[in-house]
N, C-alpha and C. Protein backbone atom coordinates (compact mmCIF):
# COMPACT_ATOMS: atom_id res chain seq x y z
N UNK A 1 -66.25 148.21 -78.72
CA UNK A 1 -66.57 146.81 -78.97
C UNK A 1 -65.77 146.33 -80.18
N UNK A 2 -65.48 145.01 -80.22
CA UNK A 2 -64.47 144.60 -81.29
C UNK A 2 -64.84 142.92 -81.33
N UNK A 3 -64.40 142.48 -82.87
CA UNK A 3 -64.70 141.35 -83.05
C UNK A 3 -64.34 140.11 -82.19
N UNK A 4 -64.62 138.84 -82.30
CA UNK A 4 -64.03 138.15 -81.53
C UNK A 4 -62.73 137.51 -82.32
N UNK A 5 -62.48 138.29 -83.11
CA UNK A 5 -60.71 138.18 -83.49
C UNK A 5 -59.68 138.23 -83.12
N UNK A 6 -60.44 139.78 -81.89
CA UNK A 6 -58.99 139.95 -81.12
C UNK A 6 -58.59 138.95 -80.04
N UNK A 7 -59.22 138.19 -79.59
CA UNK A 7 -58.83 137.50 -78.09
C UNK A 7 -57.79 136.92 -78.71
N UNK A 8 -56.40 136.80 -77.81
CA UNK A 8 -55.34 136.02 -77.81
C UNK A 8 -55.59 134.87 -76.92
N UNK A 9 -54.81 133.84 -76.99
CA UNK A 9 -54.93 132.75 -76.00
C UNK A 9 -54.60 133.04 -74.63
N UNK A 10 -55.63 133.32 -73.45
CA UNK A 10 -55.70 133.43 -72.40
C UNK A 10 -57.08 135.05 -72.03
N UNK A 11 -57.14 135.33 -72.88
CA UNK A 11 -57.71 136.22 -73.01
C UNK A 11 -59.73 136.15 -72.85
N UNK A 12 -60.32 136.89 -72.29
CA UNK A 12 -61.76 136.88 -72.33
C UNK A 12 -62.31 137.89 -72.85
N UNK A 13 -63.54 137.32 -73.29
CA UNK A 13 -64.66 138.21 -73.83
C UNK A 13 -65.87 138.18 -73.49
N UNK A 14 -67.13 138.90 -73.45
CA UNK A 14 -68.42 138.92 -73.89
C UNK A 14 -69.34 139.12 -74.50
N UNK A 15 -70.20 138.23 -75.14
CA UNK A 15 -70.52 138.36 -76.22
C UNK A 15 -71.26 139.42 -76.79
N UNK A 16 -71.67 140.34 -77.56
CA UNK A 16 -72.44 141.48 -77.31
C UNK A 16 -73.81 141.31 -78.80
N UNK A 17 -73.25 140.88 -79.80
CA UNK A 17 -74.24 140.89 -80.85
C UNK A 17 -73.47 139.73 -82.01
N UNK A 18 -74.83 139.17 -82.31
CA UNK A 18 -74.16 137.98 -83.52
C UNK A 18 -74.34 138.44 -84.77
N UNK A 19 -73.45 139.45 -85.82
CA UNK A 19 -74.27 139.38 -86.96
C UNK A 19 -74.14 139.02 -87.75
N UNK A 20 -74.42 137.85 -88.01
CA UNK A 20 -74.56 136.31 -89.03
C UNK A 20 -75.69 136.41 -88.85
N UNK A 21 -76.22 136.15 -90.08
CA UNK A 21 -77.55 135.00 -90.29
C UNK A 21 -77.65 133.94 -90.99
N UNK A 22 -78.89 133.33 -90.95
CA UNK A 22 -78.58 132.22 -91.59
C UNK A 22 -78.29 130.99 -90.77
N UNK A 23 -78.25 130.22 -91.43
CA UNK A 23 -77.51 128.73 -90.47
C UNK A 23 -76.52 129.01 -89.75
N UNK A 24 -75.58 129.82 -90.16
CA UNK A 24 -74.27 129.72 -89.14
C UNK A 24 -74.75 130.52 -87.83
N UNK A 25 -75.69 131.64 -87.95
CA UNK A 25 -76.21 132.29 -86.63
C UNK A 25 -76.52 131.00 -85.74
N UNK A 26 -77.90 130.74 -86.40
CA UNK A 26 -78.45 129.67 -85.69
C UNK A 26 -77.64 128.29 -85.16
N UNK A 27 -76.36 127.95 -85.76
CA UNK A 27 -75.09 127.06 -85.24
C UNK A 27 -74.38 127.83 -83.81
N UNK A 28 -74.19 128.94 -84.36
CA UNK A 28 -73.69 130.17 -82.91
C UNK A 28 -74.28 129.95 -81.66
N UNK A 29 -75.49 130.05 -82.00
CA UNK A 29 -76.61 130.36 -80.79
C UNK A 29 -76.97 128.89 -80.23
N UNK A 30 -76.74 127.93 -80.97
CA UNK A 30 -76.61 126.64 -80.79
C UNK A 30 -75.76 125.96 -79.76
N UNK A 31 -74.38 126.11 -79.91
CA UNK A 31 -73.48 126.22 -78.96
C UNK A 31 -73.63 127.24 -77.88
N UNK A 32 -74.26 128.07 -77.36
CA UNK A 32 -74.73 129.02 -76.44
C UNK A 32 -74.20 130.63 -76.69
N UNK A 33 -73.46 130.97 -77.50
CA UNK A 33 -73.60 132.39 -78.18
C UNK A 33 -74.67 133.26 -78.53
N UNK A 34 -74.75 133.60 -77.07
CA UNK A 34 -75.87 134.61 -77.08
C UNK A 34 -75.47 135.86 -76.03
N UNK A 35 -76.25 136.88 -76.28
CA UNK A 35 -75.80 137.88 -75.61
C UNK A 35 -75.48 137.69 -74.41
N UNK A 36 -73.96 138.34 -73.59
CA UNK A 36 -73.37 138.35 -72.16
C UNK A 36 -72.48 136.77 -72.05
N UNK A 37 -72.76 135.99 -72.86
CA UNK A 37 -72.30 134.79 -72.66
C UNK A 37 -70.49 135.04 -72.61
N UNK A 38 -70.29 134.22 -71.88
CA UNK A 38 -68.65 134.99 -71.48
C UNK A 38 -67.72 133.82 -72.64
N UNK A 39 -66.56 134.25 -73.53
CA UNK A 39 -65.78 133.87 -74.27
C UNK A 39 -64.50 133.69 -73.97
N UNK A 40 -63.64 132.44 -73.89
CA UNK A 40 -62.75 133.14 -73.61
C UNK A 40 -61.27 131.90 -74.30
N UNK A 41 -60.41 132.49 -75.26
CA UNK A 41 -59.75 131.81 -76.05
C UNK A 41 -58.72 131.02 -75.25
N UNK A 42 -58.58 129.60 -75.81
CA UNK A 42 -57.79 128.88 -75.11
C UNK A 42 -56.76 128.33 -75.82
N UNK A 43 -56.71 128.77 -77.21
CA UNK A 43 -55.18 128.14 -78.19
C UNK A 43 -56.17 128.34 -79.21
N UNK A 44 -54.79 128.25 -80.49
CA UNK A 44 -55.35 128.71 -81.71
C UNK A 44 -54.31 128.08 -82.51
N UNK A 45 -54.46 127.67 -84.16
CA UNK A 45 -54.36 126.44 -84.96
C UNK A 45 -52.74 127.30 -84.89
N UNK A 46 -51.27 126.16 -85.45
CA UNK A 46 -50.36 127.13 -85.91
C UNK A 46 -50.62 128.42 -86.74
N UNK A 47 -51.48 128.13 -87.73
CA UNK A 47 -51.62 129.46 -88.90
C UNK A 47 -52.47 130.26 -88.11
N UNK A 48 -52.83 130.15 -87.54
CA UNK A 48 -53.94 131.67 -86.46
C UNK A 48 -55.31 131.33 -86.69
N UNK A 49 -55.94 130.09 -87.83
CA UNK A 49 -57.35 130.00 -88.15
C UNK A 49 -57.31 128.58 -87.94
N UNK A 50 -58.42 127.64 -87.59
CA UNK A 50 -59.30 128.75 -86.74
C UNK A 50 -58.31 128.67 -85.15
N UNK A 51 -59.18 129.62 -84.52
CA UNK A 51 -58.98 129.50 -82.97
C UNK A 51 -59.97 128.81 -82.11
N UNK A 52 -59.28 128.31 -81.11
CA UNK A 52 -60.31 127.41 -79.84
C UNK A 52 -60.96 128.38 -78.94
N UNK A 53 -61.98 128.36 -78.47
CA UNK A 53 -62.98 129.22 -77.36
C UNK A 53 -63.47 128.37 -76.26
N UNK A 54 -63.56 128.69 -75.25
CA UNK A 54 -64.44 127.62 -74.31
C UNK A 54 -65.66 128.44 -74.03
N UNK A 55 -66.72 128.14 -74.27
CA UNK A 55 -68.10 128.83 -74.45
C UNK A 55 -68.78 127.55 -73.71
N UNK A 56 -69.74 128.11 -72.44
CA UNK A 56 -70.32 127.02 -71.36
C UNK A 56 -69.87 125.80 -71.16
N UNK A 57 -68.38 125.79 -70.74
CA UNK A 57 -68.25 124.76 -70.71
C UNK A 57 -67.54 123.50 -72.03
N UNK A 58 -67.19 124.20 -72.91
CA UNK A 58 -67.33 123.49 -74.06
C UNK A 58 -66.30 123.93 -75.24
N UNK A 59 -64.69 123.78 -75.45
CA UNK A 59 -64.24 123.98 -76.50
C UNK A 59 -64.76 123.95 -78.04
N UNK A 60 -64.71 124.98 -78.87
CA UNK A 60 -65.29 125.12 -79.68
C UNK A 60 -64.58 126.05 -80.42
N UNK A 61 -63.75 125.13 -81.98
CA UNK A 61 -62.95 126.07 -83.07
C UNK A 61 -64.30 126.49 -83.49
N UNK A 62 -63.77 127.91 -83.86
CA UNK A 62 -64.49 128.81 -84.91
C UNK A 62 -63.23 129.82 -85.71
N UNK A 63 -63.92 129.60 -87.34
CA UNK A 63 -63.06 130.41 -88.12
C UNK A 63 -63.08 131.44 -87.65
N UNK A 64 -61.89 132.14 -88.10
CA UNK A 64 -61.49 133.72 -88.26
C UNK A 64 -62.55 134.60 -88.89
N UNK A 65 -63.57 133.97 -90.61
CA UNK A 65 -64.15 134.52 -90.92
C UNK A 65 -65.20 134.98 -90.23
N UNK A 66 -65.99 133.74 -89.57
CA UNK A 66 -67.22 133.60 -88.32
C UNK A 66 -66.55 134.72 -87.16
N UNK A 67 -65.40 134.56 -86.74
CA UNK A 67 -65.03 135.58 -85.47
C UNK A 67 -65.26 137.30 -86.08
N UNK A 68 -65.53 137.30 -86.90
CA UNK A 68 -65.84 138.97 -87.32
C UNK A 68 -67.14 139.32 -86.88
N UNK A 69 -68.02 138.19 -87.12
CA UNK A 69 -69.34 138.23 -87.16
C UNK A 69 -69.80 138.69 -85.47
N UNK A 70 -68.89 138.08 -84.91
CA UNK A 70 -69.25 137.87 -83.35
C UNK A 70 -68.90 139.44 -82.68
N UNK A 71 -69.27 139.86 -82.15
CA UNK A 71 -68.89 141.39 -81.62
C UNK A 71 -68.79 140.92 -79.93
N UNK A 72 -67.81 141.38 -79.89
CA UNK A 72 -67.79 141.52 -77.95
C UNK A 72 -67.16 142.47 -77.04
N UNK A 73 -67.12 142.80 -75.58
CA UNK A 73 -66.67 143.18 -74.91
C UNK A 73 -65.32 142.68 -74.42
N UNK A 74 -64.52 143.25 -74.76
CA UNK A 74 -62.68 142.46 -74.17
C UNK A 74 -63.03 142.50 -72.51
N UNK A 75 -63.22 141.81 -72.03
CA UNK A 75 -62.49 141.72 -70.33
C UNK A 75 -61.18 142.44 -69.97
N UNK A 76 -61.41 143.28 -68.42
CA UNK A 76 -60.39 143.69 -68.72
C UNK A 76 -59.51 142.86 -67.58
């Protein structure tokens, strides 16, 4: 399992554990980041932070720092 750092643009994931707490968890889980929820990167800023995700439906930058937090399954 590995952060959601690694996805490159075109790449999928699933989500496996959030460990943030705090408001930013509860922002995560907000947007639908919750366990099995499928991830999957669609472009990312010139400098590499943040990157775009489409999560249910729904583009959504999240920092690099926040993508550590996120643990997932790479698709293969």
């Amino acid at each position: 399992m590995e952060s959601l750092n690694v996805l490159s643009p075109g790449d999928v994931g699933y989500v496996k554990e959030i460990k943030t707490v705090g408001a930013m968890r509860r922002r995560l889980m907000d947007i639908g980041l919750i366990e099995n929820t499928r991830v999957e990167c669609v472009g990312k800023s010139p400098s590499g932070d943040p990157k775009a995700f489409l999560i249910r439906g729904t583009v959504v930058a999240i920092r690099n720092e926040d993508c550590e937090n996120i643990i997932i399954d790479k698709a293969v």
